[in-house]
Structures are given as C-alpha cells and as structure tokens.
PDB file of N, CA and C in Angstrom:
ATOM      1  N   UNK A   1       0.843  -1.182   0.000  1.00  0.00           N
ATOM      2  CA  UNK A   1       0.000   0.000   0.000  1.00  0.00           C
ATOM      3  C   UNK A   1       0.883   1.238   0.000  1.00  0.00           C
ATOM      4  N   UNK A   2       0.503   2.541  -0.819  1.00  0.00           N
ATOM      5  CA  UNK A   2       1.508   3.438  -1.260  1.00  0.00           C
ATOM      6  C   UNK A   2       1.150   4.211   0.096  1.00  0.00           C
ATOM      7  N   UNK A   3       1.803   5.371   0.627  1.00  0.00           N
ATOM      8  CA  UNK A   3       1.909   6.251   1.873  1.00  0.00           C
ATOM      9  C   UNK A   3       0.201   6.942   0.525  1.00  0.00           C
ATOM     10  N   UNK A   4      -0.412   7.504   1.970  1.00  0.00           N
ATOM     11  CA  UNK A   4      -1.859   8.065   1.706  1.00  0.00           C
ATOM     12  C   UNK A   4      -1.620   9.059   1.304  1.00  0.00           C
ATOM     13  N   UNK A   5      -0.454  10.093   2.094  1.00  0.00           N
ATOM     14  CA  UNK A   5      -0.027  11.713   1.456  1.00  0.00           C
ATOM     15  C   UNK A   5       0.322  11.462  -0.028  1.00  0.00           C
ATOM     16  N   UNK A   6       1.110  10.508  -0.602  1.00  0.00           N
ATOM     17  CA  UNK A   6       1.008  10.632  -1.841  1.00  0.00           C
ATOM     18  C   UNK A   6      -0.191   9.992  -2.822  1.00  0.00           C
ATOM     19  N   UNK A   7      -1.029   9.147  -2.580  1.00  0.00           N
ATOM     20  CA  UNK A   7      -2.358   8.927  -3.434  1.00  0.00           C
ATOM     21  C   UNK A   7      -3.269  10.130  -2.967  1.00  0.00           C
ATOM     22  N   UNK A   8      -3.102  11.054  -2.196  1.00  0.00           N
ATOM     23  CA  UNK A   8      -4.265  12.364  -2.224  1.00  0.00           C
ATOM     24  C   UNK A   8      -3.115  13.728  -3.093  1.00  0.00           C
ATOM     25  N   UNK A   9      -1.865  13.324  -3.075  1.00  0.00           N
ATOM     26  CA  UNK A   9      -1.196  14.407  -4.112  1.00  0.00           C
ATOM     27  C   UNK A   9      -2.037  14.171  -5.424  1.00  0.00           C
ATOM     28  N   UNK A  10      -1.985  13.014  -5.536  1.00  0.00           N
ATOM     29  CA  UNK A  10      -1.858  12.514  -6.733  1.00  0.00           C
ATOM     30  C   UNK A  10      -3.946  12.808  -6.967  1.00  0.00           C
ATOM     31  N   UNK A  11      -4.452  12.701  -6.357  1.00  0.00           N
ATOM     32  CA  UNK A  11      -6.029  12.916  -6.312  1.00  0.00           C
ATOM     33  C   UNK A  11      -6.150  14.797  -6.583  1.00  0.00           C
ATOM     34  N   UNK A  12      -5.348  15.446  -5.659  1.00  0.00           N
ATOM     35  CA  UNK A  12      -4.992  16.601  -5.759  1.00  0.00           C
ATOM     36  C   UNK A  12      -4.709  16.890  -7.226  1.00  0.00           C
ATOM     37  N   UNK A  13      -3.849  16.808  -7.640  1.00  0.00           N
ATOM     38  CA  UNK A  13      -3.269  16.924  -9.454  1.00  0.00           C
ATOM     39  C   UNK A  13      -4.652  17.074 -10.260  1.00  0.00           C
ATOM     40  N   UNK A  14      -5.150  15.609  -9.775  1.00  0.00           N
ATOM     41  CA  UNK A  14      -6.436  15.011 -11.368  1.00  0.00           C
ATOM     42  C   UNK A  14      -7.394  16.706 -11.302  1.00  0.00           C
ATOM     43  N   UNK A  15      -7.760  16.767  -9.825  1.00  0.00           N
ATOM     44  CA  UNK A  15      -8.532  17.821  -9.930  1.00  0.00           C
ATOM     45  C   UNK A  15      -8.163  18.997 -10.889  1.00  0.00           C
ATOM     46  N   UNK A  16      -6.747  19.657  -9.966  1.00  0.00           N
ATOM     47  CA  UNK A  16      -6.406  20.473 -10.914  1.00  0.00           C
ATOM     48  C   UNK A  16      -6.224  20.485 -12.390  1.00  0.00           C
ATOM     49  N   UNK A  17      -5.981  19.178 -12.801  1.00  0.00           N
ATOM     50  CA  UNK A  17      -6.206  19.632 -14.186  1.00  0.00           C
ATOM     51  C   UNK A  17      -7.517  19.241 -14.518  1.00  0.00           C
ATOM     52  N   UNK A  18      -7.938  18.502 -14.179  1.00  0.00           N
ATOM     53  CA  UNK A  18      -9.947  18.689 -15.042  1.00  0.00           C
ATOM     54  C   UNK A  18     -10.026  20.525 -14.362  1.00  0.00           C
ATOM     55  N   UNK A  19      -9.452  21.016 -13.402  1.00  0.00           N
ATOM     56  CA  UNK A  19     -10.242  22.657 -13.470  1.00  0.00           C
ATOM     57  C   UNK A  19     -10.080  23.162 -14.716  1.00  0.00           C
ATOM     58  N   UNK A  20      -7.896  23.199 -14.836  1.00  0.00           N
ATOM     59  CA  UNK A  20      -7.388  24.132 -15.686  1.00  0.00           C
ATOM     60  C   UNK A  20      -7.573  23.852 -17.255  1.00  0.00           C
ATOM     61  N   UNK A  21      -8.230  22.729 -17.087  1.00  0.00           N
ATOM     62  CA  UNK A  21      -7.675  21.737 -18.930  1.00  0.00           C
ATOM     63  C   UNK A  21      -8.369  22.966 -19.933  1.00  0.00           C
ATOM     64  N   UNK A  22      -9.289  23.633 -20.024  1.00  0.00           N
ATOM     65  CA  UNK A  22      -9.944  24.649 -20.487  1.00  0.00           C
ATOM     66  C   UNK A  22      -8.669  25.553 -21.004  1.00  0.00           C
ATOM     67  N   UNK A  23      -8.910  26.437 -20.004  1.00  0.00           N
ATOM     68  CA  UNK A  23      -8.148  27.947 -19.668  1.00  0.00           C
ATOM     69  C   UNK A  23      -6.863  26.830 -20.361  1.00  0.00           C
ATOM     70  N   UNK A  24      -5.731  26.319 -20.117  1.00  0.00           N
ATOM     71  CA  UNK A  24      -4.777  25.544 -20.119  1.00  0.00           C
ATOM     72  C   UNK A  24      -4.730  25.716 -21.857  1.00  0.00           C
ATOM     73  N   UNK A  25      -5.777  25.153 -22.240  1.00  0.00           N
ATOM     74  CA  UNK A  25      -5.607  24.843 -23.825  1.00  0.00           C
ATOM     75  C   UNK A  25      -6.114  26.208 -24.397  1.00  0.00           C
ATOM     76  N   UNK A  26      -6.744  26.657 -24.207  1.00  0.00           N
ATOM     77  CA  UNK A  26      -6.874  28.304 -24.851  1.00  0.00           C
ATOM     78  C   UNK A  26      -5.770  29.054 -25.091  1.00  0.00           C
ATOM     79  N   UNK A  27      -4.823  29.247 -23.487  1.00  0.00           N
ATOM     80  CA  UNK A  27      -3.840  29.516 -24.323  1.00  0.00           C
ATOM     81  C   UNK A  27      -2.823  29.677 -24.674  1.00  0.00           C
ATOM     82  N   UNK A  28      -2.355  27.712 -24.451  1.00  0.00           N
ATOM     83  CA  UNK A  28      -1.514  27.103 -25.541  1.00  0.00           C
ATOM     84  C   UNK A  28      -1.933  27.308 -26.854  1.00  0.00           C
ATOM     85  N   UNK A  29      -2.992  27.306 -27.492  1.00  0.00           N
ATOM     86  CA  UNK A  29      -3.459  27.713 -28.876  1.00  0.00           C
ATOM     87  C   UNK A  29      -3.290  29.155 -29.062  1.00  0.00           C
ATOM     88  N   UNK A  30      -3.780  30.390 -28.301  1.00  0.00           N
ATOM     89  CA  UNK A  30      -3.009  31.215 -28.064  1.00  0.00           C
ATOM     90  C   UNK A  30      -1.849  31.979 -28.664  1.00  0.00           C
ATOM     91  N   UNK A  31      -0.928  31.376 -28.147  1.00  0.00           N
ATOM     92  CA  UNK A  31       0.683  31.284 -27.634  1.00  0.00           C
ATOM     93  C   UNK A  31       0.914  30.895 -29.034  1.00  0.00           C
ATOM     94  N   UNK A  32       0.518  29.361 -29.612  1.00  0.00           N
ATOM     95  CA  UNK A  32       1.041  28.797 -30.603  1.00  0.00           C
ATOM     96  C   UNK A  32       0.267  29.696 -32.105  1.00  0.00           C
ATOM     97  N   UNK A  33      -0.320  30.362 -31.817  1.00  0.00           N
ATOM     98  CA  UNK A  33      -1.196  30.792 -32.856  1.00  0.00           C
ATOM     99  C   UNK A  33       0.106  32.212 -33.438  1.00  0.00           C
ATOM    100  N   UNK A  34       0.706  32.003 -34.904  1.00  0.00           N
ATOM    101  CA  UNK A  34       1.262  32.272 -35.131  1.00  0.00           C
ATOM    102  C   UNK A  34       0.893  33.882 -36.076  1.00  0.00           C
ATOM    103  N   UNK A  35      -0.406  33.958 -36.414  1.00  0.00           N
ATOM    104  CA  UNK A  35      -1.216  34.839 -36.859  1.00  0.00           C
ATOM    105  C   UNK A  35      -1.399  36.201 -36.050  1.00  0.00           C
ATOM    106  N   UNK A  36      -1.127  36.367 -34.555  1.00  0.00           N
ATOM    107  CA  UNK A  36      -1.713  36.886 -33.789  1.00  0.00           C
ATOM    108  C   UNK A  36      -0.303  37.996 -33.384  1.00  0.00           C
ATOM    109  N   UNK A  37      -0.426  39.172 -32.543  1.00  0.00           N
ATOM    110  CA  UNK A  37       1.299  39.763 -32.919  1.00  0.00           C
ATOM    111  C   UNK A  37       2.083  39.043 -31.768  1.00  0.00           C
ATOM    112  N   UNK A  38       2.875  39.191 -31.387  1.00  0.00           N
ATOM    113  CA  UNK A  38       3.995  38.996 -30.340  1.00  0.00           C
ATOM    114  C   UNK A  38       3.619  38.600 -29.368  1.00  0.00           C
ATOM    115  N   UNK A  39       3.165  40.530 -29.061  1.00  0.00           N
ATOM    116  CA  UNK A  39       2.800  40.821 -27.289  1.00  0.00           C
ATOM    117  C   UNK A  39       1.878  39.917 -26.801  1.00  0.00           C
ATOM    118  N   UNK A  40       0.603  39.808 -27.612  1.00  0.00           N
ATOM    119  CA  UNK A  40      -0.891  39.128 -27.374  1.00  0.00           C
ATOM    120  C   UNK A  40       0.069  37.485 -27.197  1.00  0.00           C
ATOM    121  N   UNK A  41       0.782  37.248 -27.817  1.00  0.00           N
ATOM    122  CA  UNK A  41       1.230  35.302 -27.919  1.00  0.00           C
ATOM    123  C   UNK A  41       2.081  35.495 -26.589  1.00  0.00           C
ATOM    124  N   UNK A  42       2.526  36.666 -26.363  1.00  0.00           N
ATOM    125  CA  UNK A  42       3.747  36.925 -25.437  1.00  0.00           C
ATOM    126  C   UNK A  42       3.103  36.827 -23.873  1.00  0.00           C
ATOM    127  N   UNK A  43       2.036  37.627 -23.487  1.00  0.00           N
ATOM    128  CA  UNK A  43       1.106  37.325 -22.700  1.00  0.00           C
ATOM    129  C   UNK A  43       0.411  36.134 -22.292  1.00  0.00           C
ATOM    130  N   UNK A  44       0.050  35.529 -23.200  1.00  0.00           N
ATOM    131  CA  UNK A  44      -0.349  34.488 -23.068  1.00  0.00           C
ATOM    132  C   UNK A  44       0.902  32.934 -22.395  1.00  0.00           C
ATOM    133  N   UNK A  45       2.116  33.654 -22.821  1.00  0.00           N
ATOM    134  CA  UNK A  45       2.678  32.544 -22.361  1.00  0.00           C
ATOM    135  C   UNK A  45       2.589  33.046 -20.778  1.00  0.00           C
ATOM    136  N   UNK A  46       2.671  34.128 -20.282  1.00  0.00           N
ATOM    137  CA  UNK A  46       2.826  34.663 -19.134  1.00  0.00           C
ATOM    138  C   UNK A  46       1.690  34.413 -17.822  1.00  0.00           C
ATOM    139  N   UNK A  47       0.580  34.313 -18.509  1.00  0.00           N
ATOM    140  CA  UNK A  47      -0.318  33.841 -18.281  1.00  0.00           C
ATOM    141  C   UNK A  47      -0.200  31.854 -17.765  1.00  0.00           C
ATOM    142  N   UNK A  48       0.200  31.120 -18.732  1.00  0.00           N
ATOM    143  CA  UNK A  48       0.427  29.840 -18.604  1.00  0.00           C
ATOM    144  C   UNK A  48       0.889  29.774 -17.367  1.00  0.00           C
ATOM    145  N   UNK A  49       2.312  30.510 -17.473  1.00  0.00           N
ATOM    146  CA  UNK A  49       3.457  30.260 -16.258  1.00  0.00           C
ATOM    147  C   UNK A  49       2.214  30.654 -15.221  1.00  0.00           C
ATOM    148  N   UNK A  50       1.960  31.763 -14.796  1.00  0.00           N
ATOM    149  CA  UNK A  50       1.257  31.459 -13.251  1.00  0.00           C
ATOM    150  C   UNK A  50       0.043  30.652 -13.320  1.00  0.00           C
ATOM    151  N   UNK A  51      -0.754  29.723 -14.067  1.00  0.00           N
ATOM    152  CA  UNK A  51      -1.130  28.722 -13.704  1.00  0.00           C
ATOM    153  C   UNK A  51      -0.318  27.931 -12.533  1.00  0.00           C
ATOM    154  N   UNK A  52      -1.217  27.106 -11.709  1.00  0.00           N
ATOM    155  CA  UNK A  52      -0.395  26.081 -10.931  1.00  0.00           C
ATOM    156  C   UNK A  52       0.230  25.286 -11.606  1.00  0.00           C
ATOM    157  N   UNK A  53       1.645  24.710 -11.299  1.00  0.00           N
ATOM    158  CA  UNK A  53       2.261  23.628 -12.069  1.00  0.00           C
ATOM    159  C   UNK A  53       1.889  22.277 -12.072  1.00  0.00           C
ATOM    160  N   UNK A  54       1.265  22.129 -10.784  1.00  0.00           N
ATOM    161  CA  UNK A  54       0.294  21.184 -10.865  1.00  0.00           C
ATOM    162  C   UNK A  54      -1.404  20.668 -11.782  1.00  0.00           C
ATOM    163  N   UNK A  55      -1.162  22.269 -12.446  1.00  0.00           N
ATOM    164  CA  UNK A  55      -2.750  21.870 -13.128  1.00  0.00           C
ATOM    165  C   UNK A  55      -2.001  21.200 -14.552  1.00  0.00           C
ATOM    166  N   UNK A  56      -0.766  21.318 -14.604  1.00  0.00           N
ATOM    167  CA  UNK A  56      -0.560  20.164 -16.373  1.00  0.00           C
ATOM    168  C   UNK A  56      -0.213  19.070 -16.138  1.00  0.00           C
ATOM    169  N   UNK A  57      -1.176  18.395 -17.249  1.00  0.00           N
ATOM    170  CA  UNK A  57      -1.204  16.849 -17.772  1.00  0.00           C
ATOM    171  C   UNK A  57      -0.160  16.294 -17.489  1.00  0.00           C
ATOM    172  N   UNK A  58       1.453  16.697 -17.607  1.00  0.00           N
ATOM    173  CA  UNK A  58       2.657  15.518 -17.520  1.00  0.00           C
ATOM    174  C   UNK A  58       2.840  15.732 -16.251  1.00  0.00           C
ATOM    175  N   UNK A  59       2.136  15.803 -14.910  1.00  0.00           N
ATOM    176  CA  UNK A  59       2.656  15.863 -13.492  1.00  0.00           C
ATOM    177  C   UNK A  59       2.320  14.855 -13.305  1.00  0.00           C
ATOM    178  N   UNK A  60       0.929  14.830 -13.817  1.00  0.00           N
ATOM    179  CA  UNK A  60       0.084  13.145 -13.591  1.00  0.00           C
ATOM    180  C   UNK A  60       0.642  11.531 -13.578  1.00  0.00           C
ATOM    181  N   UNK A  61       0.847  10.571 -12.749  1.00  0.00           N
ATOM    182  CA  UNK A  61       1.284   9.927 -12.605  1.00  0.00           C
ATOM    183  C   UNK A  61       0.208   8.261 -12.359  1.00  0.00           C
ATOM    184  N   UNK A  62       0.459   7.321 -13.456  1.00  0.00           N
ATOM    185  CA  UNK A  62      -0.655   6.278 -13.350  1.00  0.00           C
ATOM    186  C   UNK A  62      -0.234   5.631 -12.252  1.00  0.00           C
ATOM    187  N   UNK A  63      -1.283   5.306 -11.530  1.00  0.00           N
ATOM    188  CA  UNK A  63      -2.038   4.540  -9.929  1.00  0.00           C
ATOM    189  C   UNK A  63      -2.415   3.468 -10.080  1.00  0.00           C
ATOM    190  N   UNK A  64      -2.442   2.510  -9.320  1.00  0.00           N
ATOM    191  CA  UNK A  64      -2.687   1.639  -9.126  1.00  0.00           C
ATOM    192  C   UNK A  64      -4.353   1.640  -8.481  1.00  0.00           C
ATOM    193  N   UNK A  65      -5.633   1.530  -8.845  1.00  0.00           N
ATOM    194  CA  UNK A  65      -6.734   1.852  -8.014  1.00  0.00           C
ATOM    195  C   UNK A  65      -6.764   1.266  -6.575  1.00  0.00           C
ATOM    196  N   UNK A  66      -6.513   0.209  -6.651  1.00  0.00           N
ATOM    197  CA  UNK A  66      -6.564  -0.581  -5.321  1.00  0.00           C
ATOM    198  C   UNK A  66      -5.768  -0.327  -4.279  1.00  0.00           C
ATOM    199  N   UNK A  67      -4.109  -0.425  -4.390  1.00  0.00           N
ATOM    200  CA  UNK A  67      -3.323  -0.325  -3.500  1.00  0.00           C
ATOM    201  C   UNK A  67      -2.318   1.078  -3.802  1.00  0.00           C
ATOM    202  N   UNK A  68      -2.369   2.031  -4.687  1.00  0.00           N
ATOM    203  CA  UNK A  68      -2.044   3.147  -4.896  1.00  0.00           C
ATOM    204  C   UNK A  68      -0.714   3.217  -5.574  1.00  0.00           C
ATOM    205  N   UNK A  69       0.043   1.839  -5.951  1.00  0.00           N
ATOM    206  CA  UNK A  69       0.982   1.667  -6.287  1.00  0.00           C
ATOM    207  C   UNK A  69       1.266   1.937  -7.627  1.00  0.00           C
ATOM    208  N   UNK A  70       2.971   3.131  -7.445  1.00  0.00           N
ATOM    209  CA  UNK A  70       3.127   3.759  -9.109  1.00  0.00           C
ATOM    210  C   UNK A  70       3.803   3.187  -9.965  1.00  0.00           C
ATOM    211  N   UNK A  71       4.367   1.714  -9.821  1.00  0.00           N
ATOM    212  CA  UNK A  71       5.214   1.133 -10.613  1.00  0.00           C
ATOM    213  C   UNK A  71       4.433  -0.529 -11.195  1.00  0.00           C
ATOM    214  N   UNK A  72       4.668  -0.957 -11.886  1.00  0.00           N
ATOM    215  CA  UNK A  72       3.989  -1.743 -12.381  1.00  0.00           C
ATOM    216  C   UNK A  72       2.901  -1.692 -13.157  1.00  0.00           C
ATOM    217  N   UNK A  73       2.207  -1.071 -13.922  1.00  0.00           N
ATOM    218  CA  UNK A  73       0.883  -0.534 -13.850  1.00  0.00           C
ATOM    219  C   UNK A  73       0.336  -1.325 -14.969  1.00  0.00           C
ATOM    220  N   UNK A  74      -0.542  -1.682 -15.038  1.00  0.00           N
ATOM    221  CA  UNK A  74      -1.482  -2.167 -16.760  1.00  0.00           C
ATOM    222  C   UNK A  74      -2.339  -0.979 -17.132  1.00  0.00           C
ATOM    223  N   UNK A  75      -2.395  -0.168 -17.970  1.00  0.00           N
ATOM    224  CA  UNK A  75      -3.080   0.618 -18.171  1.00  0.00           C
ATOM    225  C   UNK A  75      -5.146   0.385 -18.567  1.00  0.00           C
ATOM    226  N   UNK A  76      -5.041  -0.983 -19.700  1.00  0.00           N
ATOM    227  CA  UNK A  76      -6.000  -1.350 -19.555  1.00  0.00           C
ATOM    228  C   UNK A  76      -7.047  -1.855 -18.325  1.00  0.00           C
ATOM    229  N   UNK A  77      -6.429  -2.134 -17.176  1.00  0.00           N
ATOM    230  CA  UNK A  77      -6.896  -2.313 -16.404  1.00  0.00           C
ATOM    231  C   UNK A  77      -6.791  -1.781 -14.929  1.00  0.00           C
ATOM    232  N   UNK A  78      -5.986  -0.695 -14.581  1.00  0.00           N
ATOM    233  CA  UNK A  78      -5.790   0.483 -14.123  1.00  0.00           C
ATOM    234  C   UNK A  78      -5.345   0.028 -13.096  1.00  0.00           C
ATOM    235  N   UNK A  79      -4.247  -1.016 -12.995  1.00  0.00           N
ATOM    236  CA  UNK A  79      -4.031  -1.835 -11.614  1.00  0.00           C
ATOM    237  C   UNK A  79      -2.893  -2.290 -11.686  1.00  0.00           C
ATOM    238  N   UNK A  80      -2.012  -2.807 -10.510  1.00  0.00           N
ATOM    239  CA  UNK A  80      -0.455  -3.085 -10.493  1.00  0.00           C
ATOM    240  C   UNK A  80      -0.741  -3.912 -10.905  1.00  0.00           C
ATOM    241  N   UNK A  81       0.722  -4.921 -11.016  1.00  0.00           N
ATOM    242  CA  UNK A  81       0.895  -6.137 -11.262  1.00  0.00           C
ATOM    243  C   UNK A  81       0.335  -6.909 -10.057  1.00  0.00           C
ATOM    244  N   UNK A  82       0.717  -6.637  -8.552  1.00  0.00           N
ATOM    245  CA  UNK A  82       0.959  -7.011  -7.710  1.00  0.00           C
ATOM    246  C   UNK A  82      -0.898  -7.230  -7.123  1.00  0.00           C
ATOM    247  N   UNK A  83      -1.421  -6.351  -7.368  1.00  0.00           N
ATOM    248  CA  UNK A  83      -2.892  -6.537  -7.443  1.00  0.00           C
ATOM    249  C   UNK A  83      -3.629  -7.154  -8.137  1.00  0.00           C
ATOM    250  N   UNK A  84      -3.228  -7.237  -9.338  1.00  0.00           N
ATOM    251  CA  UNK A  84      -3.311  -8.089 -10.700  1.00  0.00           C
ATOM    252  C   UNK A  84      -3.635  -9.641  -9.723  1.00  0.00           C
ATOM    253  N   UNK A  85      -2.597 -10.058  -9.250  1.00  0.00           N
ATOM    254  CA  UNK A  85      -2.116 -11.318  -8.926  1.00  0.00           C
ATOM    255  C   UNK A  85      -2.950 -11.625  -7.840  1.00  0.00           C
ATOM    256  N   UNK A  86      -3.287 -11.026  -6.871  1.00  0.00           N
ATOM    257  CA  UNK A  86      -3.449 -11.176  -5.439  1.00  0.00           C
ATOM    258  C   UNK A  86      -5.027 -11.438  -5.731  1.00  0.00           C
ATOM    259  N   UNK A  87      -5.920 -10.202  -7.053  1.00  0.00           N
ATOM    260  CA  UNK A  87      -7.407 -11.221  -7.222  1.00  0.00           C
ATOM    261  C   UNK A  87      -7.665 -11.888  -7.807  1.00  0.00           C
ATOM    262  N   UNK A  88      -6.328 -12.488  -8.788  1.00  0.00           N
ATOM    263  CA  UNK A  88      -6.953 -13.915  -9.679  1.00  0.00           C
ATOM    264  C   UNK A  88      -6.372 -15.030  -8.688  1.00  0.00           C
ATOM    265  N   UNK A  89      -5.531 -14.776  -7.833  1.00  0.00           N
ATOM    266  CA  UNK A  89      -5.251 -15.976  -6.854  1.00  0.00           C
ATOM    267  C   UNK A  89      -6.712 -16.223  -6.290  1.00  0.00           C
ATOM    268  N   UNK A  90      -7.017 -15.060  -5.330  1.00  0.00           N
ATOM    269  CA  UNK A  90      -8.611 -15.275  -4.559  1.00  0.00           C
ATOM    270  C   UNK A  90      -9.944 -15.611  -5.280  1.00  0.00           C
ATOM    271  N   UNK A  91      -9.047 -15.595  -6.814  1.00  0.00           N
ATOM    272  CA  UNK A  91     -10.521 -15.904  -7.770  1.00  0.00           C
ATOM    273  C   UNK A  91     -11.960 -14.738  -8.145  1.00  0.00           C
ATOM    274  N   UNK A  92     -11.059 -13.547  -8.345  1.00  0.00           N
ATOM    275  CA  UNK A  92     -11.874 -12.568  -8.384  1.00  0.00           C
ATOM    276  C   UNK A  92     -12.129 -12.022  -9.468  1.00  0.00           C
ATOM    277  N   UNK A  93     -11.467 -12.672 -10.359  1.00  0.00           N
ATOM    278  CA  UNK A  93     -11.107 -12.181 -12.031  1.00  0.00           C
ATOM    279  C   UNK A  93     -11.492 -13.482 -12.776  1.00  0.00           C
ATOM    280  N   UNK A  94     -12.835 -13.097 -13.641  1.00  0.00           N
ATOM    281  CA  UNK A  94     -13.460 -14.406 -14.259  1.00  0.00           C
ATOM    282  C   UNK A  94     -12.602 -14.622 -15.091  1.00  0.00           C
ATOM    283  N   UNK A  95     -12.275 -15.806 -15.236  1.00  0.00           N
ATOM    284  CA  UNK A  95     -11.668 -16.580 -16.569  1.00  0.00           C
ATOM    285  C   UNK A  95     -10.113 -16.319 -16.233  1.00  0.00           C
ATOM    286  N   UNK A  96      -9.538 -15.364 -14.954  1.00  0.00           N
ATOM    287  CA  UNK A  96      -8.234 -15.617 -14.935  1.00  0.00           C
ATOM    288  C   UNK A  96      -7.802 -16.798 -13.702  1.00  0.00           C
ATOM    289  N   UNK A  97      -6.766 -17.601 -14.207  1.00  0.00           N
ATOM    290  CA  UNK A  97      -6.093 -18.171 -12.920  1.00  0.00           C
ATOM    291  C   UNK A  97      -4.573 -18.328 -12.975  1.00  0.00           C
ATOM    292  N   UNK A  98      -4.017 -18.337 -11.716  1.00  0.00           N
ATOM    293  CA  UNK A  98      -2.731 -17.673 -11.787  1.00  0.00           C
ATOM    294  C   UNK A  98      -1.869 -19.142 -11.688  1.00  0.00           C
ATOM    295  N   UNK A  99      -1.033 -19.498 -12.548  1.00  0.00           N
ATOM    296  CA  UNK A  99      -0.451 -20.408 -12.654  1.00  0.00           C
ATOM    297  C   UNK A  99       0.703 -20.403 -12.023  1.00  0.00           C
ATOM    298  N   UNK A 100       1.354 -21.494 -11.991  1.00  0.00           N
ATOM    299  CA  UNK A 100       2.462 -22.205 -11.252  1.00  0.00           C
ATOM    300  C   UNK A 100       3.092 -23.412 -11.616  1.00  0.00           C
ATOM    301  N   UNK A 101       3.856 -23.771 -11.863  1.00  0.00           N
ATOM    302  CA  UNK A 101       5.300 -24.749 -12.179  1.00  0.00           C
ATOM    303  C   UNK A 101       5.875 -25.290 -11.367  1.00  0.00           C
TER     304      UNK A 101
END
C-alpha cells in the first residue's frame, strides 16, 4: 500500500487539471497561434506560467486503483501487477487463474 499523502497528491493533481484543462488549452493555442502579434502570444505565455504547475497533464502519474501503487501498472486495467495477482489468486477475475510450475 503506497503512503496516503502521496495517493491524495496525486487525487490533488487530477482535480487540478480537469479545473485548468480549459483555460490551459486556450492559451496554448493562443501562444502557438502564429497569426496573432507577439505581445498578445507573449502574454499568453505569461499567463500559462502562473497557472499552478500542478494543473498540467505531464505531473500526472498512473495509480494503481486498489493499493495506490506507481510502478507496475497495466493501463488497460488500471491496476499493479501485484494486485493483478493477489485477485486472480482469490478468484476474483473471471476466466483468470494464476499459474504455477
């Protein structure tokens, strides 16, 4: 099980970016909008920067749902390895069973 202060950072983050994802992409388009003069693209980056650094997408880090764990991860199924294992042993995962040699 991961320490709790870091699965509520990490709960912390998601929020912030579902707030900023809006405002965030306005204006990166903005900024990147090459049509527009300087100052106006120039502002806009200025703008970005005091956003929280926490409201962008690459802070985000995939979780484990169950036990909060950041390494191992299956994305399709949003879960460690280590969790993976522990409910097809108990038989909690139809059609999986965990083999042995």
């Amino acid at each position: 099980m991961a320490k709790q202060s870091m699965i509520q950072r990490q709960l912390k983050r998601e929020r912030l970016v579902a707030k900023y994802a809006a405002k965030r992409a306005a204006l990166k388009e903005t900024s990147r909008n090459l049509d527009l003069p300087m100052e106006e693209r120039f502002k806009a980056v200025l703008a970005l920067a005091k956003l929280p650094r926490d409201s962008s997408a690459t802070r985000l880090h995939n979780r484990c749902e169950i036990s909060g764990r950041p390494k191992a991860y299956y994305r399709k199924l949003r879960m460690s390895r280590i969790a993976l294992r522990d409910l097809a042993s108990k038989g909690e995962i139809p059609g999986m069973v965990k083999s042995s040699w």
